[in-house]
C-alpha atoms as a PDB file:
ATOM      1  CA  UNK A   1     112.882-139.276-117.329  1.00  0.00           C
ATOM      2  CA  UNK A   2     110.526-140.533-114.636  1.00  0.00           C
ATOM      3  CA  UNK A   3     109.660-143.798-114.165  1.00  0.00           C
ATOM      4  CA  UNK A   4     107.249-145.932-111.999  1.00  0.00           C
ATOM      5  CA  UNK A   5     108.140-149.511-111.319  1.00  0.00           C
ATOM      6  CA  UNK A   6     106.495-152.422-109.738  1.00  0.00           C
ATOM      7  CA  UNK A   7     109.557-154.585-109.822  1.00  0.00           C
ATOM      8  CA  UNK A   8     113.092-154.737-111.316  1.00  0.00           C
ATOM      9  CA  UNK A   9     115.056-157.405-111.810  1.00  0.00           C
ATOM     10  CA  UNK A  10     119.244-157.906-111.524  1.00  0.00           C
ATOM     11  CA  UNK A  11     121.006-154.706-112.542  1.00  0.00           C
ATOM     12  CA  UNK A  12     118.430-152.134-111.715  1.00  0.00           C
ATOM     13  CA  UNK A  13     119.109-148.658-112.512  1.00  0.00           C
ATOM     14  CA  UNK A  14     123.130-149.701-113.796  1.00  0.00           C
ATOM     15  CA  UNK A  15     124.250-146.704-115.142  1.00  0.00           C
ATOM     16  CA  UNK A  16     121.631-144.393-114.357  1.00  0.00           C
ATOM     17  CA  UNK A  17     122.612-140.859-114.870  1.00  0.00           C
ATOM     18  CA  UNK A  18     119.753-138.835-114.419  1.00  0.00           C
ATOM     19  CA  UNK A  19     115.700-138.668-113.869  1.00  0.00           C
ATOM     20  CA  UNK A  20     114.216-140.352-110.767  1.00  0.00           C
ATOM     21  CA  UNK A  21     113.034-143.814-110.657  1.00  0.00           C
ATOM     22  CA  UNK A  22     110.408-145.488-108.316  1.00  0.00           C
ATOM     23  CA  UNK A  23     110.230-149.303-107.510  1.00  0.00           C
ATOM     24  CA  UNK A  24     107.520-150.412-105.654  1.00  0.00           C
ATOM     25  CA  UNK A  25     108.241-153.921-105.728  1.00  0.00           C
ATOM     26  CA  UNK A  26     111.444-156.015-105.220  1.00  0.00           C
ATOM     27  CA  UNK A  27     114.701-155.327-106.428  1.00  0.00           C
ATOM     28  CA  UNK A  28     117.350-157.937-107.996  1.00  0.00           C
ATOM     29  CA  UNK A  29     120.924-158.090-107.268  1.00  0.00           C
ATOM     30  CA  UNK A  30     123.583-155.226-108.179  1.00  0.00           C
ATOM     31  CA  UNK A  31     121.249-152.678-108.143  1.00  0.00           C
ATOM     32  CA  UNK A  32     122.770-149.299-108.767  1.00  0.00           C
ATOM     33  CA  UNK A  33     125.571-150.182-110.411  1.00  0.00           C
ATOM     34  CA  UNK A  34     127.573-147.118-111.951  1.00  0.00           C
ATOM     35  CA  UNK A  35     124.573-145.178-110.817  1.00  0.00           C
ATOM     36  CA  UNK A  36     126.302-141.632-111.378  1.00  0.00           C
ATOM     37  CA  UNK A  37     122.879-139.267-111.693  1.00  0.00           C
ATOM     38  CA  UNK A  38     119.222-139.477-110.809  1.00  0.00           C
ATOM     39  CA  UNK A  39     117.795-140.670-107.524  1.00  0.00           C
ATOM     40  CA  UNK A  40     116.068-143.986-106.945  1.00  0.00           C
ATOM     41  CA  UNK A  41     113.423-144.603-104.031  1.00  0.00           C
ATOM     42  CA  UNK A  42     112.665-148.012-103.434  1.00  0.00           C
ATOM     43  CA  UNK A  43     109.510-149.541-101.302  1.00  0.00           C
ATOM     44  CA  UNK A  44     110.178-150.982 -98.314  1.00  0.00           C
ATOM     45  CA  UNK A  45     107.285-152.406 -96.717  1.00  0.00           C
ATOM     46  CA  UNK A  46     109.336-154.632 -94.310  1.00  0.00           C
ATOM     47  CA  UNK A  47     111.804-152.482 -93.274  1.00  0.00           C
ATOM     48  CA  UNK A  48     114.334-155.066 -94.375  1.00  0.00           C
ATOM     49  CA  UNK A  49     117.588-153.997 -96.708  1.00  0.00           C
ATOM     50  CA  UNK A  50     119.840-156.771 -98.183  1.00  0.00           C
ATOM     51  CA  UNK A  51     123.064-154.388 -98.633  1.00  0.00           C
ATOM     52  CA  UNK A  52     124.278-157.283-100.977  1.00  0.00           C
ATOM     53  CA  UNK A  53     121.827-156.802-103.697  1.00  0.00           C
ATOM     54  CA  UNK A  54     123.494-152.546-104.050  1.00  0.00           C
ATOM     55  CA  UNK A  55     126.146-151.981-105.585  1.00  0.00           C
ATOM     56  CA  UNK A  56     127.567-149.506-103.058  1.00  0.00           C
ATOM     57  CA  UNK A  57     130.588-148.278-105.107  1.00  0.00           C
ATOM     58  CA  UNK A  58     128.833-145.359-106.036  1.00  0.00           C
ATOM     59  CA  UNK A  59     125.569-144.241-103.749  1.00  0.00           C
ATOM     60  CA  UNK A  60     124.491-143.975-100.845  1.00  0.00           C
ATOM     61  CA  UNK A  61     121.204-144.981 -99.009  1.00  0.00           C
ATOM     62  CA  UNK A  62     119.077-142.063 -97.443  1.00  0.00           C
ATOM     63  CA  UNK A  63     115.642-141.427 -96.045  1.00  0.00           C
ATOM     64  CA  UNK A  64     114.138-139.560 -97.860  1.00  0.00           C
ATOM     65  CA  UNK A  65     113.125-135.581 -96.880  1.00  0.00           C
ATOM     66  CA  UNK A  66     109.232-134.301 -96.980  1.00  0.00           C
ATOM     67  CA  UNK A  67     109.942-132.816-100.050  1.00  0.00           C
ATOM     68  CA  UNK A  68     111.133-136.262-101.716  1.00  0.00           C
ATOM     69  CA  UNK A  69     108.029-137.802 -99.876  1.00  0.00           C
ATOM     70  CA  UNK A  70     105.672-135.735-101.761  1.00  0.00           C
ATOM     71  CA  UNK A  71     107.753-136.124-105.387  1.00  0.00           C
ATOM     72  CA  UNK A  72     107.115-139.955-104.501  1.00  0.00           C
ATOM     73  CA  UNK A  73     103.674-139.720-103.730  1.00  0.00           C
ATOM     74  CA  UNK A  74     102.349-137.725-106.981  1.00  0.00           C
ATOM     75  CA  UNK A  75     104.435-140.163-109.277  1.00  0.00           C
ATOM     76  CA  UNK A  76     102.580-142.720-107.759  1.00  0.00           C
ATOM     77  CA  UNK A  77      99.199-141.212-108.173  1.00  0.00           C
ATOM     78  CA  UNK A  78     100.400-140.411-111.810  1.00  0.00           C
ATOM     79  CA  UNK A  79     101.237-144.372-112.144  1.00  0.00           C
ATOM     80  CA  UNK A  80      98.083-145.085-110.597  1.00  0.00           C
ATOM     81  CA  UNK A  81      96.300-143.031-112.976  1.00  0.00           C
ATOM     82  CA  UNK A  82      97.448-144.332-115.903  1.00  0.00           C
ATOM     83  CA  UNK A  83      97.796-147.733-115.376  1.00  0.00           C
ATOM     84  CA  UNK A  84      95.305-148.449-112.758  1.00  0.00           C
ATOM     85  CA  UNK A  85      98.246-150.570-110.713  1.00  0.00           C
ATOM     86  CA  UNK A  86      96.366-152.187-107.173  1.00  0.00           C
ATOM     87  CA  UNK A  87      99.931-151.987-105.754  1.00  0.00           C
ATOM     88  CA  UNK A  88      99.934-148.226-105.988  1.00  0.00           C
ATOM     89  CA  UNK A  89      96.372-148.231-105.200  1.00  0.00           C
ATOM     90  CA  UNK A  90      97.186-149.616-101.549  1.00  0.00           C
ATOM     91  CA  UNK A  91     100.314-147.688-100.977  1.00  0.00           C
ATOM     92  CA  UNK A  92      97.745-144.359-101.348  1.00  0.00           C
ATOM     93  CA  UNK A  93      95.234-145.565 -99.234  1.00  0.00           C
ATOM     94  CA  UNK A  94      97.975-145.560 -96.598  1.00  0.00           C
ATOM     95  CA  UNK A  95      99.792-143.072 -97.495  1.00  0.00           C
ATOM     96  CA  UNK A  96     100.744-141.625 -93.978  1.00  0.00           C
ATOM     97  CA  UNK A  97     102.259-145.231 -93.166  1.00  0.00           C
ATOM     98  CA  UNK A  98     103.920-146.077 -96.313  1.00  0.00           C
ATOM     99  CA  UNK A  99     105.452-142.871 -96.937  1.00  0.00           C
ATOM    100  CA  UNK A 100     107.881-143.833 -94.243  1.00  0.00           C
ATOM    101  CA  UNK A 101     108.539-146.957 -96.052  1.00  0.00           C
ATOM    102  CA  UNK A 102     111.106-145.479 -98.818  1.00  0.00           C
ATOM    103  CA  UNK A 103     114.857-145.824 -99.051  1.00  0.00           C
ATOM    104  CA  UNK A 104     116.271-142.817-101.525  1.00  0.00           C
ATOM    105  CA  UNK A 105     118.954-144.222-103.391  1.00  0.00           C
ATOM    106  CA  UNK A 106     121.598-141.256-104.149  1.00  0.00           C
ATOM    107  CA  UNK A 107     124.832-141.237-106.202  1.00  0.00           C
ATOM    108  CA  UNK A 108     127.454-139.617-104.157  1.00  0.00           C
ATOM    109  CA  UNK A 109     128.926-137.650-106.680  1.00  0.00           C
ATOM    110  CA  UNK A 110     125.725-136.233-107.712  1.00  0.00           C
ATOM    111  CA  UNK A 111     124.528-135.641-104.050  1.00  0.00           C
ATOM    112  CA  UNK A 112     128.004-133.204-104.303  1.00  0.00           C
ATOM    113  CA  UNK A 113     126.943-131.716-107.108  1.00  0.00           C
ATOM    114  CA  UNK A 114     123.535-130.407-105.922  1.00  0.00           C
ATOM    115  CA  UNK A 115     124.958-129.381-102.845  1.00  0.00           C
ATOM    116  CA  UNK A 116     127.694-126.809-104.687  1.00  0.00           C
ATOM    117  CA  UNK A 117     125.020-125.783-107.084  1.00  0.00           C
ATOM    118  CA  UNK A 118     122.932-124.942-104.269  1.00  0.00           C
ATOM    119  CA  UNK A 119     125.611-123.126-102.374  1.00  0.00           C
ATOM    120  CA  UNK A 120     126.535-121.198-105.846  1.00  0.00           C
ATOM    121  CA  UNK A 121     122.662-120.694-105.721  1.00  0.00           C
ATOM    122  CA  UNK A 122     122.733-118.901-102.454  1.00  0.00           C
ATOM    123  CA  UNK A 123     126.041-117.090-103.241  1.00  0.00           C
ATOM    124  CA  UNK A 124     124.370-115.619-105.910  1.00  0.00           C
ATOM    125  CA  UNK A 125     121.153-114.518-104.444  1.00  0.00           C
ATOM    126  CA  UNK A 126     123.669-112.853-101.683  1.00  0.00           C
ATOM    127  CA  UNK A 127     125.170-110.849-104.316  1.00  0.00           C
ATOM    128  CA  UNK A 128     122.070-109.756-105.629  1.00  0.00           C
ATOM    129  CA  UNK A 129     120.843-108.774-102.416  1.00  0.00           C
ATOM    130  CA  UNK A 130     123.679-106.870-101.284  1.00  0.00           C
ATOM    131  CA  UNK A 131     124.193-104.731-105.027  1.00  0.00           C
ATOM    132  CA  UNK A 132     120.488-104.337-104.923  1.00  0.00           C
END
């Protein structure tokens, strides 16, 4: 699943095991709780993180890459498509600013899983390229 957001309250994304979840607006306390799967980018206009409101057991907090950047911004023109939302309205218009202005949120464990299955991904294509 993929989800837009224009707030969350306490317990945001507890237990989240897979998809990809955008919050525009503020976050509660505990966020990320058990957070083993998916990836969460959060909007943060004021370059101000409260570490106290993750839960920190579990994830890590990243920048996100280009490629993330560019998942983020056509969710958001999806969101603003379909719901017409004047928050995601004025991210766009800036886009070049506010794309700077997202935290990823990743699970550790699942971070290590992507990388193996990437490696095992390049192992393979090795293979192939060597028997070919």
């Amino acid at each position: 699943a993929k989800a837009v957001i224009e707030g969350i309250g306490d317990h945001g994304c507890e237990y989240m095991t897979g998809g990809i979840a955008v919050i525009l607006g503020k976050i509660g306390r505990n966020f990320a709780a058990g957070m083993s799967g998916g990836i969460a980018y959060i909007f943060n206009p004021e370059d101000k993180i409260d570490h106290n409101n993750f839960n920190m057991e579990m994830i890590e907090l990243e920048e996100p890459s280009a490629e993330d950047k560019a998942e983020v911004k056509e969710l958001i023109e999806k969101h603003k498509a379909y719901t017409d939302s004047e928050l995601a309205t004025e991210i766009l218009e800036n886009w070049e600013e506010n794309a700077g202005k997202f935290i990823k949120v990743m699970p550790t464990e699942y971070k290590k899983a992507l990388k193996l299955l990437e490696e095992e991904k390049l192992r393979n294509a090795e293979v192939e390229l060597k028997t070919a």
